[in-house]
N, C-alpha and C. Protein backbone atom coordinates (compact mmCIF):
# COMPACT_ATOMS: atom_id res chain seq x y z
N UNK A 1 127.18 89.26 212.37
CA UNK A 1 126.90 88.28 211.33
C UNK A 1 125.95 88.90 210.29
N UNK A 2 126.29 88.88 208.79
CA UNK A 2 125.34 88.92 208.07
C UNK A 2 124.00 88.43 208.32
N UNK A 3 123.31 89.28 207.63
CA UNK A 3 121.85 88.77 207.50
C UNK A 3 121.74 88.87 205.50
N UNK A 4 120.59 88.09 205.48
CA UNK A 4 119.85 87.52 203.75
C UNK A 4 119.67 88.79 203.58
N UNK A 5 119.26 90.07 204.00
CA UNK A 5 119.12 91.00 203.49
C UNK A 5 120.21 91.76 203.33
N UNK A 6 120.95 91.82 204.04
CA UNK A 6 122.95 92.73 203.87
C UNK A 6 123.11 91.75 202.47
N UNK A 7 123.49 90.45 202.20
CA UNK A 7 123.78 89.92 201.35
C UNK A 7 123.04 90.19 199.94
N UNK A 8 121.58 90.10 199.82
CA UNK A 8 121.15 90.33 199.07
C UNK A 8 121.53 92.01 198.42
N UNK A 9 122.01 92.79 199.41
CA UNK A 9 121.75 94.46 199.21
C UNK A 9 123.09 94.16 198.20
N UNK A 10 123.95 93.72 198.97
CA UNK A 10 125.28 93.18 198.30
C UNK A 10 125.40 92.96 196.82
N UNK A 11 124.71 91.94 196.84
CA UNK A 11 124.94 91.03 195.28
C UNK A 11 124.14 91.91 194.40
N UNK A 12 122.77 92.66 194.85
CA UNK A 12 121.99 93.94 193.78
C UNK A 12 123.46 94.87 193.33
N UNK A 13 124.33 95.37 194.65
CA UNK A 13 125.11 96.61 193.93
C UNK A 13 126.34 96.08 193.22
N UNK A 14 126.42 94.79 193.53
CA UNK A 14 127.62 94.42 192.63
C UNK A 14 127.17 93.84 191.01
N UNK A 15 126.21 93.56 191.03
CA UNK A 15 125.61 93.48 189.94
C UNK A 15 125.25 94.79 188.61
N UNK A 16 124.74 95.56 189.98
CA UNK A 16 124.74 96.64 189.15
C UNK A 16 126.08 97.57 188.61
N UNK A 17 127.32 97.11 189.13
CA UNK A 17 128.53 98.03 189.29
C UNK A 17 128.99 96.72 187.66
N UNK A 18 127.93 95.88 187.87
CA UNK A 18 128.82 94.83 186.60
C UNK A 18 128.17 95.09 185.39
N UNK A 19 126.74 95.67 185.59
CA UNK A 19 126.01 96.36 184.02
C UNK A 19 126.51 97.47 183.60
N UNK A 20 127.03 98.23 184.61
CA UNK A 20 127.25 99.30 184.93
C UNK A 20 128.60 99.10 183.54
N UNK A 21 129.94 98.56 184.19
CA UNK A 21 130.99 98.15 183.62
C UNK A 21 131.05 98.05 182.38
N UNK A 22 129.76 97.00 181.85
CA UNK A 22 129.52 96.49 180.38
C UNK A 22 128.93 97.50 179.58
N UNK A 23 128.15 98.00 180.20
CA UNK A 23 128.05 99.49 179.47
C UNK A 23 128.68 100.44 178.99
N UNK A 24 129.49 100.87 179.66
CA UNK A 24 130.54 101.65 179.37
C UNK A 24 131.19 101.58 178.64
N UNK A 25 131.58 99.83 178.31
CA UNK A 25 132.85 99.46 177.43
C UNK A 25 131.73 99.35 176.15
N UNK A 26 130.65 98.96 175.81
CA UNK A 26 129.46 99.42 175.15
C UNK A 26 129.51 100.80 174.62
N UNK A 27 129.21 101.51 174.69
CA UNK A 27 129.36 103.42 174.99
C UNK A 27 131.17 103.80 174.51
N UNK A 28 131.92 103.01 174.91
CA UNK A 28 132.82 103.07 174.61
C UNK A 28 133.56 102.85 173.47
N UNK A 29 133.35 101.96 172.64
CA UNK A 29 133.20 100.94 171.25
C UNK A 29 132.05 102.16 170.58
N UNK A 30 131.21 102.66 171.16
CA UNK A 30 130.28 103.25 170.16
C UNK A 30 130.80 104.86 169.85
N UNK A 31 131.57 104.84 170.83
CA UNK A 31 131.98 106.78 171.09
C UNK A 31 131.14 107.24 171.26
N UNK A 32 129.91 106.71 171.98
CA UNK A 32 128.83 107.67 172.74
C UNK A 32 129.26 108.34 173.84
N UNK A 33 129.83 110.00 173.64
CA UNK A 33 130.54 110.39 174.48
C UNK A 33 129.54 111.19 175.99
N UNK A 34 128.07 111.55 174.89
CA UNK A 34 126.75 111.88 175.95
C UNK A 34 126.45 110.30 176.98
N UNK A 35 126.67 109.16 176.08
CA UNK A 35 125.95 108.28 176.94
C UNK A 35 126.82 107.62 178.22
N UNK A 36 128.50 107.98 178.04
CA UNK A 36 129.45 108.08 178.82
C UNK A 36 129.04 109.03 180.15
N UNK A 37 128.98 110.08 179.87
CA UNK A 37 128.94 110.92 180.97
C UNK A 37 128.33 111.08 181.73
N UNK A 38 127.03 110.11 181.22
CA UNK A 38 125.50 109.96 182.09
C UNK A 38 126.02 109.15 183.23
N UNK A 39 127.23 108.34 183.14
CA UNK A 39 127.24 107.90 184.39
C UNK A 39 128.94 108.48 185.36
N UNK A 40 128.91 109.45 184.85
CA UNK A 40 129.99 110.29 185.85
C UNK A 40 129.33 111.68 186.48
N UNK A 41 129.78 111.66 187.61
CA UNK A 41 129.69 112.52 188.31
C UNK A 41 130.14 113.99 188.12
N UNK A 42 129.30 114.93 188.81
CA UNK A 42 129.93 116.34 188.05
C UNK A 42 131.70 116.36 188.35
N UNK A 43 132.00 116.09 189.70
CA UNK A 43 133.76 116.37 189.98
C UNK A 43 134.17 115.20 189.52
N UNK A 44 134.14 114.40 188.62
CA UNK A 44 134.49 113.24 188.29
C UNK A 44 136.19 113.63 187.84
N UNK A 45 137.15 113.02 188.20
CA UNK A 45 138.61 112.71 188.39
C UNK A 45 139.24 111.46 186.98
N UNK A 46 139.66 111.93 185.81
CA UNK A 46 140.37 110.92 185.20
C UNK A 46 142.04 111.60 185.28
N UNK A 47 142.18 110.11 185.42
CA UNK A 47 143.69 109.57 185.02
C UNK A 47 144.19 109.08 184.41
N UNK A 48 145.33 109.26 183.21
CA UNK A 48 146.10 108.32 182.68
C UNK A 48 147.19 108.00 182.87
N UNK A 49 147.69 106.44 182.80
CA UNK A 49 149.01 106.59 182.56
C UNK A 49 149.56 106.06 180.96
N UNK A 50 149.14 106.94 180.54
CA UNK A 50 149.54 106.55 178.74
C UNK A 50 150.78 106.98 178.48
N UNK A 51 151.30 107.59 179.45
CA UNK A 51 152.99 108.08 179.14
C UNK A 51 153.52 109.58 179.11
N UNK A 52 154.05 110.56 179.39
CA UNK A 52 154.13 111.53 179.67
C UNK A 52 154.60 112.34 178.03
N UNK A 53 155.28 111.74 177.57
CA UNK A 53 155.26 112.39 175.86
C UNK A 53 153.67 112.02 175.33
N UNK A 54 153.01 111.27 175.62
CA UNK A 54 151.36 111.05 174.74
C UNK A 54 150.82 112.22 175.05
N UNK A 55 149.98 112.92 173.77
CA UNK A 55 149.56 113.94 174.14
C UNK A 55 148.31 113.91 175.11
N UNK A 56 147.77 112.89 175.23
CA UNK A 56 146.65 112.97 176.32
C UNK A 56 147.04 112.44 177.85
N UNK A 57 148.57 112.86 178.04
CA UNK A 57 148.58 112.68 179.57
C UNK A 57 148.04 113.43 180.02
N UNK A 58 147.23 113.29 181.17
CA UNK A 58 147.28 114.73 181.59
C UNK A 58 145.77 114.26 182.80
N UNK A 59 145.54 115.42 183.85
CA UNK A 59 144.34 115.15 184.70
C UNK A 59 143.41 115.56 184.31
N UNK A 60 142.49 115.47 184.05
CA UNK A 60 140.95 115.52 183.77
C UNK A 60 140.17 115.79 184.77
N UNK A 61 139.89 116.90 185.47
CA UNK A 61 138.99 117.16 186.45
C UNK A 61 137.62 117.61 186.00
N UNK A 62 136.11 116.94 186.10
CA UNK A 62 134.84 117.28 185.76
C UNK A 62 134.17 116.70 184.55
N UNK A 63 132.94 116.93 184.27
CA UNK A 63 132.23 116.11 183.41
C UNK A 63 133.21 116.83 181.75
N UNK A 64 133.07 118.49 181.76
CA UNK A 64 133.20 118.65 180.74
C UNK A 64 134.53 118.54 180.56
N UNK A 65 135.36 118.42 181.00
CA UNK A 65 136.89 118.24 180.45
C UNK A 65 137.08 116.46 180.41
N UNK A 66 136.55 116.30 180.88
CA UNK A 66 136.34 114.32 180.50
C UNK A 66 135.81 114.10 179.16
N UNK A 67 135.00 114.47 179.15
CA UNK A 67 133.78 114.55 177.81
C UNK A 67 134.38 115.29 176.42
N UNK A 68 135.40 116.08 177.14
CA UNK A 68 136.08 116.46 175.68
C UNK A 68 137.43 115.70 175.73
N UNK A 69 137.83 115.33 176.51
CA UNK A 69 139.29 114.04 176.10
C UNK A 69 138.39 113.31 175.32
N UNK A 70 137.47 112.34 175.87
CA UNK A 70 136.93 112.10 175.08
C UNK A 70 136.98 112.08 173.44
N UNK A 71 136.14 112.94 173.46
CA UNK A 71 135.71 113.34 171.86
C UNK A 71 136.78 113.83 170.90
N UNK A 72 137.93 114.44 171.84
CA UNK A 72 139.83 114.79 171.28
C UNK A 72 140.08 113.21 170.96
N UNK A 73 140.15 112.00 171.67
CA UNK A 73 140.21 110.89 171.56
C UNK A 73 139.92 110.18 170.31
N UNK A 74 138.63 110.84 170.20
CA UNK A 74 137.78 109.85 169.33
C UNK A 74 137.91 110.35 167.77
N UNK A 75 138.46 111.64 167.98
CA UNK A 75 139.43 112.33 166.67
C UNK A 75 140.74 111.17 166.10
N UNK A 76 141.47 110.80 167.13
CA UNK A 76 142.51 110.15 166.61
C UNK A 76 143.02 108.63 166.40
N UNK A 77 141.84 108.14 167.59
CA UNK A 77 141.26 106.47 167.16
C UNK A 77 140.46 106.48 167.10
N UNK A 78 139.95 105.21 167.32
CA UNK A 78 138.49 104.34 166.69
C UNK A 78 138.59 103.10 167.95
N UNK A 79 137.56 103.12 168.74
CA UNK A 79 137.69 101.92 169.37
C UNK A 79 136.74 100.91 168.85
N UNK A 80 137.58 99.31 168.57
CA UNK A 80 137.19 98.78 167.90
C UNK A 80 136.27 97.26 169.30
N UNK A 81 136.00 97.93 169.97
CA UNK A 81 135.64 97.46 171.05
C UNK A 81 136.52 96.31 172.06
N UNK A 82 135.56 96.17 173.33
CA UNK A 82 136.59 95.47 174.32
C UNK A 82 136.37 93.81 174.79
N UNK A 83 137.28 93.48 175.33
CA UNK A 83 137.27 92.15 176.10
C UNK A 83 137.73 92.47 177.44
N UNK A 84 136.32 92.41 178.01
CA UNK A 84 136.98 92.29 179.65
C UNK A 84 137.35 90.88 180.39
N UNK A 85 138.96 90.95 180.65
CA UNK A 85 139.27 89.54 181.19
C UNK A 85 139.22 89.67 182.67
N UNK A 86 139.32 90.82 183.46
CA UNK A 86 139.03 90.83 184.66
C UNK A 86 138.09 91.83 185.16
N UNK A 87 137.35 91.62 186.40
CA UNK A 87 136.25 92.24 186.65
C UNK A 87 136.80 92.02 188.56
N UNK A 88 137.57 93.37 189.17
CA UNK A 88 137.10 92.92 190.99
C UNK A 88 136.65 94.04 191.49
N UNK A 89 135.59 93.46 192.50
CA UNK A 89 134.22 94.89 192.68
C UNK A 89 135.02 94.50 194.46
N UNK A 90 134.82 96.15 194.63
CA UNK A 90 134.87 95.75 196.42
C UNK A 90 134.54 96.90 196.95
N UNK A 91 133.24 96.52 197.33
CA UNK A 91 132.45 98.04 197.48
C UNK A 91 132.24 99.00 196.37
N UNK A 92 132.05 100.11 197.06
CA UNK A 92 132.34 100.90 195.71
C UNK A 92 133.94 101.47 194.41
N UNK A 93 134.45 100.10 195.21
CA UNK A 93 136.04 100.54 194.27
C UNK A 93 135.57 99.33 193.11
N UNK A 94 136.32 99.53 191.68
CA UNK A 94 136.23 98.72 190.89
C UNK A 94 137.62 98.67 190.39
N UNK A 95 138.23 97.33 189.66
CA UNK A 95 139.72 97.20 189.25
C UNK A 95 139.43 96.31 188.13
N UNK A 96 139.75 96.81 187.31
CA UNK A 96 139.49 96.12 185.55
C UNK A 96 140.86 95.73 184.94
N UNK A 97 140.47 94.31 183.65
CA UNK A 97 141.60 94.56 183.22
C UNK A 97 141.00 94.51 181.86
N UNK A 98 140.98 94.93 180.95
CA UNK A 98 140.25 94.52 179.18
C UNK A 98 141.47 94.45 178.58
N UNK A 99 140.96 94.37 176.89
CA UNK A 99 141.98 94.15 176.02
C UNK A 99 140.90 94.50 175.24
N UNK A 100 141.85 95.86 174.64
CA UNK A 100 141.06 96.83 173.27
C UNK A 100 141.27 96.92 172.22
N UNK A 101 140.74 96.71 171.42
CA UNK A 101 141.60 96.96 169.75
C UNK A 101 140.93 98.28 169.81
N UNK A 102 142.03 98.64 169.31
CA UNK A 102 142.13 100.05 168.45
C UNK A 102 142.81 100.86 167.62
N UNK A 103 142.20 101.48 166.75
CA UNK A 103 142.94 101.42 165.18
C UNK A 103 142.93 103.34 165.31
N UNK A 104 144.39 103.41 165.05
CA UNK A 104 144.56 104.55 164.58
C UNK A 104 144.29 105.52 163.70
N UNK A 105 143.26 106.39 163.56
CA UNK A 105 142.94 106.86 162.34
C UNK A 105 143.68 107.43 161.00
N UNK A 106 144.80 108.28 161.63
CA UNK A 106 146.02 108.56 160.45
C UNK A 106 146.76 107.65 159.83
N UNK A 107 146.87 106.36 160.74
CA UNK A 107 147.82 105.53 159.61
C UNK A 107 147.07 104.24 159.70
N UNK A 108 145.89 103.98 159.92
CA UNK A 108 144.90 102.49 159.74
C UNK A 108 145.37 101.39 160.28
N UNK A 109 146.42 102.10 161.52
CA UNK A 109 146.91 100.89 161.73
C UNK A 109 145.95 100.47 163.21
N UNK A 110 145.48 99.11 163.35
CA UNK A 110 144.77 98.70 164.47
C UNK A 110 145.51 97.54 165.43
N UNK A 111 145.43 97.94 166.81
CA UNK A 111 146.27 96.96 167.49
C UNK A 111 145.80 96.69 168.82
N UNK A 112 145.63 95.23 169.31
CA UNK A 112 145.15 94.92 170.93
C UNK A 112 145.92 95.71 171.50
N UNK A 113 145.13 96.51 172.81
CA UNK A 113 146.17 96.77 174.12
C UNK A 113 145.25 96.36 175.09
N UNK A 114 146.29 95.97 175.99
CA UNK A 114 145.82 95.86 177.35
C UNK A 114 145.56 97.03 178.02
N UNK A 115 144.43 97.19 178.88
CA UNK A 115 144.36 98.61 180.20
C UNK A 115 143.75 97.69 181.14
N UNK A 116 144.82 98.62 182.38
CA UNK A 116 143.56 97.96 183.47
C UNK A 116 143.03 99.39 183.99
N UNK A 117 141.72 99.76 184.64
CA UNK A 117 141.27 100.88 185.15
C UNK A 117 140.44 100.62 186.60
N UNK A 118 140.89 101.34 187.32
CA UNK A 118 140.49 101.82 188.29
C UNK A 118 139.44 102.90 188.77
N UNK A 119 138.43 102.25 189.26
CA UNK A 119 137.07 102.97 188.96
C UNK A 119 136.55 103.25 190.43
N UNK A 120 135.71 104.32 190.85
CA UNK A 120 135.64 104.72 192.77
C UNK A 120 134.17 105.21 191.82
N UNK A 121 132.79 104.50 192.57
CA UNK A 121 131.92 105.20 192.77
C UNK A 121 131.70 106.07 193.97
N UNK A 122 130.61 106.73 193.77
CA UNK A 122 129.47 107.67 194.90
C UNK A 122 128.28 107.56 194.12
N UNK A 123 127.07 107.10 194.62
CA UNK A 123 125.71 107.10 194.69
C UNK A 123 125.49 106.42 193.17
N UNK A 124 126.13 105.78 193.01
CA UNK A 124 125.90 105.20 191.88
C UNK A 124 126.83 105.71 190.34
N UNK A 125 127.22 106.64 190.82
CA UNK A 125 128.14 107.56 189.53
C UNK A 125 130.03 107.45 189.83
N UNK A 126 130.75 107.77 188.66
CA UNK A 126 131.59 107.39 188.82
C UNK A 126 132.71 108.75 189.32
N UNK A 127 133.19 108.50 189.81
CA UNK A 127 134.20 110.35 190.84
C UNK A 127 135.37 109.68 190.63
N UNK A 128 135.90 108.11 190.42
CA UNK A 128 137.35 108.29 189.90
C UNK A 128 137.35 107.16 189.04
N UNK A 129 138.06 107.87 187.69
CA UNK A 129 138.39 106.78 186.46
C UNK A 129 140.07 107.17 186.23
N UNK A 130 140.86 106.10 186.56
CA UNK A 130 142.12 105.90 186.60
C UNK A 130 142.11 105.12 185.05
N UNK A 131 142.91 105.43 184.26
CA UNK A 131 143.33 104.26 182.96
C UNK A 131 145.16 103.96 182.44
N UNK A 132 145.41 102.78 182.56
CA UNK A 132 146.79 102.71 182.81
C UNK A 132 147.09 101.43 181.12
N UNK A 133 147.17 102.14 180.22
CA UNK A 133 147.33 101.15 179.19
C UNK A 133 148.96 100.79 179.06
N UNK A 134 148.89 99.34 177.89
CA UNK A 134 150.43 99.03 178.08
C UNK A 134 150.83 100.31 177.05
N UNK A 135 151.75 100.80 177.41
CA UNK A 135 152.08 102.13 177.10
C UNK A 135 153.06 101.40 175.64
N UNK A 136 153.82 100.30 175.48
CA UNK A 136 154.20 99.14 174.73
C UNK A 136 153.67 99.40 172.93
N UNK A 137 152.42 98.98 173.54
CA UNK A 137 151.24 98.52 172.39
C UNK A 137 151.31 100.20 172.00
N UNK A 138 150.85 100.53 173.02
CA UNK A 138 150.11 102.15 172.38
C UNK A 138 151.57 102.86 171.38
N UNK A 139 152.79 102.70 171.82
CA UNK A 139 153.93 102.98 171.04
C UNK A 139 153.94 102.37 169.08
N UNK A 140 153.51 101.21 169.21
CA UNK A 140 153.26 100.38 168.39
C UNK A 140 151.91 100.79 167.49
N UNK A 141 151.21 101.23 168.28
CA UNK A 141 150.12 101.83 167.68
C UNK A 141 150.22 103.51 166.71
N UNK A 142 150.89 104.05 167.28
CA UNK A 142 151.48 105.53 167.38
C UNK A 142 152.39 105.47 165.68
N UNK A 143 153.47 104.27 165.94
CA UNK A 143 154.91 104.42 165.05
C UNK A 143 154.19 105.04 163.66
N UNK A 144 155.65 105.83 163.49
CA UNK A 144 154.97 106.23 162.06
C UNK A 144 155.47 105.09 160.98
N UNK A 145 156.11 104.00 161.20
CA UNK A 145 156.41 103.29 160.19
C UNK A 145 155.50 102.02 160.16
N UNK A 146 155.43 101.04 159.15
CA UNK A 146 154.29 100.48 159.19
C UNK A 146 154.65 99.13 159.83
């Protein structure tokens, strides 16, 4: 049986896995790509599934090859910040769903997408960021016609 103190330890790290969250998407909207990385881990693991023709499919193993998708990223949109509609913490796994505007820099065009991401701490830092956008929108976002 639980005890007030397991529970309490509880609701501190899920709390913190929820500032944690809002931050990011914070940092994220800002293209603070230093203030991003402060909370990943050196072997930190990204994933996308943005589609296998997008040029940023691809695995991301470590701070500095994260940190430069990143900043390659932030060359070709603009995130116009997020709405997180779902938030489920279970332990240290996290499962998101937001809705992002973001505007293309070559052709000004800006458009909601949905992502949901999949997030695995250790000691407080993040070792797996999964991102699975509607690949849909992002097409729509991409077209060269207006």
């Amino acid at each position: 049986m639980e005890n007030a103190t397991t529970r309490e330890a509880q609701q501190e790290a899920r709390a913190r896995i929820e500032a944690c969250i809002a931050k990011l998407i914070e940092l994220r909207a800002a293209g603070d790509v230093d203030g991003l990385v402060r909370y990943a881990a050196p072997d930190i693991v990204f994933k996308t599934g943005i589609g296998r023709a997008h040029p940023f499919h691809a695995e991301y193993r470590g701070i500095e090859a994260c940190a430069n998708l990143v900043r390659d990223v932030n060359v070709y949109y603009e995130n116009l910040g997020s709405r997180l509609n779902k938030l489920l913490i279970d332990g240290d796994q996290v499962a998101l769903h937001r809705t992002t505007r973001i505007r293309n820099r070559g052709t000004g065009r800006a458009v909601d997408i949905d992502m949901w991401n999949f997030v695995r701490f250790r000691d407080g830092l993040i070792v797996e960021f999964a991102e699975y956008p509607d690949t849909e929108a992002f097409a729509r976002l991409d077209a060269s016609d207006g």
